[in-house]
C-alpha atoms as a PDB file:
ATOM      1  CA  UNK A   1     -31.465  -3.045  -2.538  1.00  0.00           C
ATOM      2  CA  UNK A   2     -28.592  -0.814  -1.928  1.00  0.00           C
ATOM      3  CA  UNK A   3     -28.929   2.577  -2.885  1.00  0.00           C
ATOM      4  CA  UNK A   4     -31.477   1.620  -5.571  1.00  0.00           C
ATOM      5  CA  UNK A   5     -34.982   3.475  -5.207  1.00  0.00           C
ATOM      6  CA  UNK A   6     -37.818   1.456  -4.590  1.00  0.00           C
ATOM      7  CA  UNK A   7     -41.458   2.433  -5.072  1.00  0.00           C
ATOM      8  CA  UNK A   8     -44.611   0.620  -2.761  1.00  0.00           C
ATOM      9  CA  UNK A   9     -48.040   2.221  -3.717  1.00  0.00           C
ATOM     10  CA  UNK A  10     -47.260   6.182  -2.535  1.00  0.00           C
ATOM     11  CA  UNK A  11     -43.937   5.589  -0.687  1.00  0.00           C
ATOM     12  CA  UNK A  12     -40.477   6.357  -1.773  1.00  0.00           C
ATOM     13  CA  UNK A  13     -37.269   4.781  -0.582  1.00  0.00           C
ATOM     14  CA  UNK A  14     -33.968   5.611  -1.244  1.00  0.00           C
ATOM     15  CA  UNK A  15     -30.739   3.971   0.585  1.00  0.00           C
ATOM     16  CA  UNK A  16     -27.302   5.215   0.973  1.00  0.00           C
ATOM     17  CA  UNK A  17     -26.096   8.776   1.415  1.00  0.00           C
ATOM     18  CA  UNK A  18     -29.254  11.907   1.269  1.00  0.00           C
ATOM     19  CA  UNK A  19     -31.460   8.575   1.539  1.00  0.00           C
ATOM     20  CA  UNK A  20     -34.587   8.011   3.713  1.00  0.00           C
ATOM     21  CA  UNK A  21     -38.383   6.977   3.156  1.00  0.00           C
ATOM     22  CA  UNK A  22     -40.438   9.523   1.727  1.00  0.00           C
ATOM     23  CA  UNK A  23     -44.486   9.472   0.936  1.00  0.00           C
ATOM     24  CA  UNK A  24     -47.102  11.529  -0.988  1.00  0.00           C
ATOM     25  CA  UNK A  25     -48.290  14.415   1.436  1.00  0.00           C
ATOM     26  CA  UNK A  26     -51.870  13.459   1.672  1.00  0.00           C
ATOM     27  CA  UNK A  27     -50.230  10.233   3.030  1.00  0.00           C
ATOM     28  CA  UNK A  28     -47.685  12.163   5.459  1.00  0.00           C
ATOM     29  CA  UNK A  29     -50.438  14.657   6.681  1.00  0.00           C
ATOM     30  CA  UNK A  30     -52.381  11.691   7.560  1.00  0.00           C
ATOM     31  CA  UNK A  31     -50.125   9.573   8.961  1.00  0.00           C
ATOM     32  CA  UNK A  32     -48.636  12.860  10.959  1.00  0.00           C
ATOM     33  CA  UNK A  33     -52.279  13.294  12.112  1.00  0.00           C
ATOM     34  CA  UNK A  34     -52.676   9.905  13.510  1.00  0.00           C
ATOM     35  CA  UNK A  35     -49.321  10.023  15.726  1.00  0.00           C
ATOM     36  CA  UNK A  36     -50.166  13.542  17.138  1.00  0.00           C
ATOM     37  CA  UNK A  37     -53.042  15.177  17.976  1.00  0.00           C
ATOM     38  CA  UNK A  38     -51.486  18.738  17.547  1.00  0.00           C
ATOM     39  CA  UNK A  39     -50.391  18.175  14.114  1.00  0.00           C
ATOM     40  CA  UNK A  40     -53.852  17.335  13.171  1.00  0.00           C
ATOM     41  CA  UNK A  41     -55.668  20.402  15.233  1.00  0.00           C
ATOM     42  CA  UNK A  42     -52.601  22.583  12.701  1.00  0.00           C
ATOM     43  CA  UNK A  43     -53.434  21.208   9.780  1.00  0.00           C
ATOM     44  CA  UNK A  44     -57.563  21.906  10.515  1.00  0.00           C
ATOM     45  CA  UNK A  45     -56.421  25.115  11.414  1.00  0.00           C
ATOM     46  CA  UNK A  46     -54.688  26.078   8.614  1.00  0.00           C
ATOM     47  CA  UNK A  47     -57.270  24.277   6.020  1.00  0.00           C
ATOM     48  CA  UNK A  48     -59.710  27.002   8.209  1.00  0.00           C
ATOM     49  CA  UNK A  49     -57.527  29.752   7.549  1.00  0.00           C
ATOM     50  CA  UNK A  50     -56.858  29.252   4.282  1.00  0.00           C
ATOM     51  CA  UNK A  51     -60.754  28.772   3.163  1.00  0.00           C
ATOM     52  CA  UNK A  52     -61.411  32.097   5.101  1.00  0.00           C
ATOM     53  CA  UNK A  53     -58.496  34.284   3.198  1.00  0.00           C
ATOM     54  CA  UNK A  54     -60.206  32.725  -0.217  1.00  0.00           C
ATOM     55  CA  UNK A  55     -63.624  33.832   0.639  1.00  0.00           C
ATOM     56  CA  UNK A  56     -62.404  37.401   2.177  1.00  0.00           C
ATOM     57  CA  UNK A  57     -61.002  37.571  -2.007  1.00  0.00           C
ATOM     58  CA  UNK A  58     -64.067  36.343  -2.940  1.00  0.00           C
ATOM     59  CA  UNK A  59     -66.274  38.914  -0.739  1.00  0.00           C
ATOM     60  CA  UNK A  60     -63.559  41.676  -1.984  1.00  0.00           C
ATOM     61  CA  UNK A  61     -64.032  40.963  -5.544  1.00  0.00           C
ATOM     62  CA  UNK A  62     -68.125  41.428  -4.868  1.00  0.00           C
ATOM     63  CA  UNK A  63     -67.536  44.498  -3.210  1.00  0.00           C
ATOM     64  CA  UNK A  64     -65.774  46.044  -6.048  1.00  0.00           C
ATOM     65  CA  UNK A  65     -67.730  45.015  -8.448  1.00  0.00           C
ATOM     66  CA  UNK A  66     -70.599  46.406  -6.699  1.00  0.00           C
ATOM     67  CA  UNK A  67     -68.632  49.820  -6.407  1.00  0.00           C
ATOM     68  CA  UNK A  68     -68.014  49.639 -10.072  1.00  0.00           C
ATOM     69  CA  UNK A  69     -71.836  49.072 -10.514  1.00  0.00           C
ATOM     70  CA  UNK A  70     -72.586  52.022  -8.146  1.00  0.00           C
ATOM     71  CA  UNK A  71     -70.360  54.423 -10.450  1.00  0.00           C
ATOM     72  CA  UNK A  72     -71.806  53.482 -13.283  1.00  0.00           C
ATOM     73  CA  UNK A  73     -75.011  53.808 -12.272  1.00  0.00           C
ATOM     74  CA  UNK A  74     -74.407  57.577 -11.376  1.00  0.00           C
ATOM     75  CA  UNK A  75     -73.115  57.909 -15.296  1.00  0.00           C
ATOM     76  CA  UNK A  76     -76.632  56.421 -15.950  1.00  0.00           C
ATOM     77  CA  UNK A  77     -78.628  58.781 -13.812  1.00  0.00           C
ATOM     78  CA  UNK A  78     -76.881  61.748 -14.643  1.00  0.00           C
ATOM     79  CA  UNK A  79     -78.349  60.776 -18.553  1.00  0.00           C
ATOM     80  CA  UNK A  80     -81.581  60.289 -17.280  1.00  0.00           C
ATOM     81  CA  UNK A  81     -81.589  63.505 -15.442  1.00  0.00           C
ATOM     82  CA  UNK A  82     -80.598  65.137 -18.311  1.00  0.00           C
ATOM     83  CA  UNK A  83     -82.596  63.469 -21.135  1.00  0.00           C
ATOM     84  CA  UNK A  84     -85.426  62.460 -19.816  1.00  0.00           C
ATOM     85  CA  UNK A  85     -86.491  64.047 -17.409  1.00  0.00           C
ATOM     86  CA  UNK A  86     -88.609  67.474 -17.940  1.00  0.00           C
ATOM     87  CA  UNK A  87     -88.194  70.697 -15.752  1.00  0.00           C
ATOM     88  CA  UNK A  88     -91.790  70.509 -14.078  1.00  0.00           C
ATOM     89  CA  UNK A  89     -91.803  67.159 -12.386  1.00  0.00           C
ATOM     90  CA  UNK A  90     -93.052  66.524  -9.036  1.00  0.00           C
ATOM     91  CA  UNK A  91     -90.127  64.818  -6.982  1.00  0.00           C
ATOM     92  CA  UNK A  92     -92.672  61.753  -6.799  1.00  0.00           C
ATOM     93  CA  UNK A  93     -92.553  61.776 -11.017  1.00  0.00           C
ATOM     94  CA  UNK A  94     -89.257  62.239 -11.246  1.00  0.00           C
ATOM     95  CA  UNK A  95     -88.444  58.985  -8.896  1.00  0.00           C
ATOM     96  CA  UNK A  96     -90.714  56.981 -11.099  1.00  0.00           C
ATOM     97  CA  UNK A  97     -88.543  57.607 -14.212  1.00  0.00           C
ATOM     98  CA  UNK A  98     -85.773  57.081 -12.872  1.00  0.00           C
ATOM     99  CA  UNK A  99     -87.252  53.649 -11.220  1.00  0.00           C
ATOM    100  CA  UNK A 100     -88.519  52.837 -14.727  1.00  0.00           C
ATOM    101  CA  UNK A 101     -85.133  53.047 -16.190  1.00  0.00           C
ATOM    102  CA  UNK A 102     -83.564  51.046 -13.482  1.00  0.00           C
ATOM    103  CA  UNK A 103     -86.011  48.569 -14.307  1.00  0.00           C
ATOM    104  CA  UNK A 104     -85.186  48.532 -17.738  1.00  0.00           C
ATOM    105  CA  UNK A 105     -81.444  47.327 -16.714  1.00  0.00           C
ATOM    106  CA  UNK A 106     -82.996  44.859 -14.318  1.00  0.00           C
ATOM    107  CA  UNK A 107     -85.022  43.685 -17.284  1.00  0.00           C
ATOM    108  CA  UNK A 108     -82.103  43.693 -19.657  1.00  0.00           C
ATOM    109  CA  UNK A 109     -80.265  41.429 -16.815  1.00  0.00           C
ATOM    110  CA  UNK A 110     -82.369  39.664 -15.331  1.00  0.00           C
ATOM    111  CA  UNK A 111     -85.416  39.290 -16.864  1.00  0.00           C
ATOM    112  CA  UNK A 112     -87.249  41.032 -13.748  1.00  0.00           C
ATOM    113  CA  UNK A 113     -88.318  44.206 -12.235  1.00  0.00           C
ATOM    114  CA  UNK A 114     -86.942  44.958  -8.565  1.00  0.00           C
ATOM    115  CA  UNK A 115     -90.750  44.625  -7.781  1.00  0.00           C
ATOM    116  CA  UNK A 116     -90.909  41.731  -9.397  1.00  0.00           C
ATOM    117  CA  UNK A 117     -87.187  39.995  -7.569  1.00  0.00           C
ATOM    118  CA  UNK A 118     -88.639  41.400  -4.129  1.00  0.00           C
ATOM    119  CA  UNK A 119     -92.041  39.480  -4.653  1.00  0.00           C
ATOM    120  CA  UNK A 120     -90.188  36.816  -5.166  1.00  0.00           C
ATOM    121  CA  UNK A 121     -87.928  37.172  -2.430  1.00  0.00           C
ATOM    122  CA  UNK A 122     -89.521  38.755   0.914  1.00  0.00           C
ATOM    123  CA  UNK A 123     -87.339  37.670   3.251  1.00  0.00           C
ATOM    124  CA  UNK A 124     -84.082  38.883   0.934  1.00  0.00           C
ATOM    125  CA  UNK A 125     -81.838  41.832   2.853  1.00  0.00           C
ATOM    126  CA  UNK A 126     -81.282  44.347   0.574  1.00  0.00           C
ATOM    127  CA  UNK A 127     -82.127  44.262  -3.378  1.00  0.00           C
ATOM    128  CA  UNK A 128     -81.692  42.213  -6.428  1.00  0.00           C
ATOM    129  CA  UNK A 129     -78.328  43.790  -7.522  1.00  0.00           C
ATOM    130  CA  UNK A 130     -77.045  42.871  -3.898  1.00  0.00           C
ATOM    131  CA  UNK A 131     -78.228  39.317  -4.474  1.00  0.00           C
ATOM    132  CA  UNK A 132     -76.165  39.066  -7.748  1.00  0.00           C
ATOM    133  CA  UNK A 133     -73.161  37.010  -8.820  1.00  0.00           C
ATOM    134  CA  UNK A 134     -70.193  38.531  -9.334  1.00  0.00           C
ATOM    135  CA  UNK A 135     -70.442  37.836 -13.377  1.00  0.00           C
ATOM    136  CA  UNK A 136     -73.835  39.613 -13.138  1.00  0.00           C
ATOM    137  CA  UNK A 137     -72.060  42.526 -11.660  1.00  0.00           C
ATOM    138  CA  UNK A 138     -69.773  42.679 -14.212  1.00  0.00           C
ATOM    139  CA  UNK A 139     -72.060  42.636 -16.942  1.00  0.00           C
ATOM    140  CA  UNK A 140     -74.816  45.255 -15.404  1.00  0.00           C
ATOM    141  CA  UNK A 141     -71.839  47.863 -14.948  1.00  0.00           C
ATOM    142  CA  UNK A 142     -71.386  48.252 -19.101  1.00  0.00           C
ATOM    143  CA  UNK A 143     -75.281  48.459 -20.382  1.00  0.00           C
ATOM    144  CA  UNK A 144     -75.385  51.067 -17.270  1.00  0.00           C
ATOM    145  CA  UNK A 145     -73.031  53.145 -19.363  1.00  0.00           C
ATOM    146  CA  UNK A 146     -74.323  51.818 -22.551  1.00  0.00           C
ATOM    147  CA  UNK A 147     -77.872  52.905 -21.360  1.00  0.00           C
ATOM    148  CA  UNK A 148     -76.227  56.264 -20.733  1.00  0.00           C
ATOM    149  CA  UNK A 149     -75.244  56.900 -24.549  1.00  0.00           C
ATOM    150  CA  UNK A 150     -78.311  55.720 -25.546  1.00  0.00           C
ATOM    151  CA  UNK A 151     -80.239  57.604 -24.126  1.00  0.00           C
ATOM    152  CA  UNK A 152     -78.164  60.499 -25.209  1.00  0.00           C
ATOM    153  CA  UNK A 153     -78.775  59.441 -28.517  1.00  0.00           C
ATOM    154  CA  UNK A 154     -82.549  59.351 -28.234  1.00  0.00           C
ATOM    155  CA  UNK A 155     -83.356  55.807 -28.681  1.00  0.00           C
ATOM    156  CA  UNK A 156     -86.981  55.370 -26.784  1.00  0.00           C
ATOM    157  CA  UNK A 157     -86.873  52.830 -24.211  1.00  0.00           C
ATOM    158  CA  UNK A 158     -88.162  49.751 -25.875  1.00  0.00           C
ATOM    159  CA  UNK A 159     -85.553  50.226 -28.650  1.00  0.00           C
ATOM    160  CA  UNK A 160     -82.931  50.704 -25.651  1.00  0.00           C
ATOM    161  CA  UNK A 161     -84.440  47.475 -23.717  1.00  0.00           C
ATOM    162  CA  UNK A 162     -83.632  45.647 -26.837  1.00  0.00           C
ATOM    163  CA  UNK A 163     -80.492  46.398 -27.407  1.00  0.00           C
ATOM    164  CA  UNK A 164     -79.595  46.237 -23.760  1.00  0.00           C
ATOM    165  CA  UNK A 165     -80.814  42.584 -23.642  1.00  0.00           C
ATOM    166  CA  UNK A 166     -78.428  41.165 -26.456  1.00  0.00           C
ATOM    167  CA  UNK A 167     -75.645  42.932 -25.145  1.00  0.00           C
ATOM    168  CA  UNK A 168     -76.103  41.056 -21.401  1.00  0.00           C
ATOM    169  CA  UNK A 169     -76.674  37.955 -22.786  1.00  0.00           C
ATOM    170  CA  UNK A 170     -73.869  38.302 -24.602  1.00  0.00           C
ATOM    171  CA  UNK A 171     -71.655  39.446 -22.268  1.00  0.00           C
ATOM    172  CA  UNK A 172     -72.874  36.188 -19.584  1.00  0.00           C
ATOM    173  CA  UNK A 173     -72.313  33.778 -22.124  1.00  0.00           C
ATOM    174  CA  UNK A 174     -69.111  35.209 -22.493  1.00  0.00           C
ATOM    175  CA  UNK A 175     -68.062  35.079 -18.873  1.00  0.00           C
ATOM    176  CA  UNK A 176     -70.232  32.011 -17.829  1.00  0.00           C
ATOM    177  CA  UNK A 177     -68.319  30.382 -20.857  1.00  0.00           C
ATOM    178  CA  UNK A 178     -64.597  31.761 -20.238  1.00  0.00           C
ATOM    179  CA  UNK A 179     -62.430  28.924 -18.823  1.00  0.00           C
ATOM    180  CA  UNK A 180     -59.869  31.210 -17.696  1.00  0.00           C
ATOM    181  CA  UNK A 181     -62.637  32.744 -15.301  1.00  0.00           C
ATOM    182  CA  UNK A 182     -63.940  29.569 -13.931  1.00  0.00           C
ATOM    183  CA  UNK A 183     -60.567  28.935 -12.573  1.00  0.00           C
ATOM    184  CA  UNK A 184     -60.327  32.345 -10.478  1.00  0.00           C
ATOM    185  CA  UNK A 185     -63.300  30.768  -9.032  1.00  0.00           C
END
């Protein structure tokens, strides 16, 4: 044997000078966990730790998204206020349009009113766009904006709901679909 290597299911071998016996680490953690009780309590706490770091990124990356979403739904209101909605309105009026343009991104989305997400979910804290993935985030920030020019333009709101549709399913199959994505997952 002397000084040659020698290989037994995951251990390693290796005699002579910088020698010693080596194994995978899923075999040394486990082996290190059955000899002492503190390594093991470490190594739960760590695998604790480290799970709660990748869901405080996880949690983060929500949160900005939602932010992002936020701002540009202000770039979308600020349209509506200008485009659509006349001088005389009651403030009661003026909530419903912008409530029906909301709706019309929920729509485009997801296929659903808010009235329509909280019937179907009456115990749910908060609304439908706090209830969404972090792709659907994504996506509802640009026909936000994209609802914005639109409506500049003077596209009625069926036209608009049309257009607003193909560009969010195109936009989730494009993320639901992206491998590199999947993997920041």
């Amino acid at each position: 044997m002397g000084g040659e290597n020698q290989r037994y299911w995951n251990f390693f071998s290796k005699a002579g000078r910088y020698g010693g016996t080596y194994a995978h680490k899923d075999i040394a953690f486990e082996f290190g966990s059955a000899i002492s009780a503190e390594f093991k309590l470490y190594l739960i706490k760590e695998f604790q730790r480290l799970k709660e770091d990748e869901n405080s990124r996880q949690k983060l990356d929500w949160n900005l998204q939602r932010t992002l979403a936020k701002v540009n739904y202000t770039i979308h209101t600020d349209a509506i206020k200008e485009r659509l909605i006349p001088e005389k309105l009651t403030g009661k009026q003026t909530s419903l349009v912008y409530a029906s343009e909301a709706d019309l991104l929920n729509m485009a989305l997801f296929g659903k009113t808010a009235a329509d997400w909280r019937a179907e979910n009456p115990d749910a804290n908060g609304n439908m766009r706090d209830d969404a993935t972090l792709e659907q985030l994504v996506v509802l920030s640009n026909p936000e904006s994209i609802n914005a020019v639109l409506i500049r333009q003077g596209l009625n709101q069926s036209e608009r709901l049309t257009q607003l549709n193909q560009i969010a399913i195109t936009q989730m199959t494009s993320l639901v679909n992206n491998a590199n994505l999947k993997n920041l997952k």
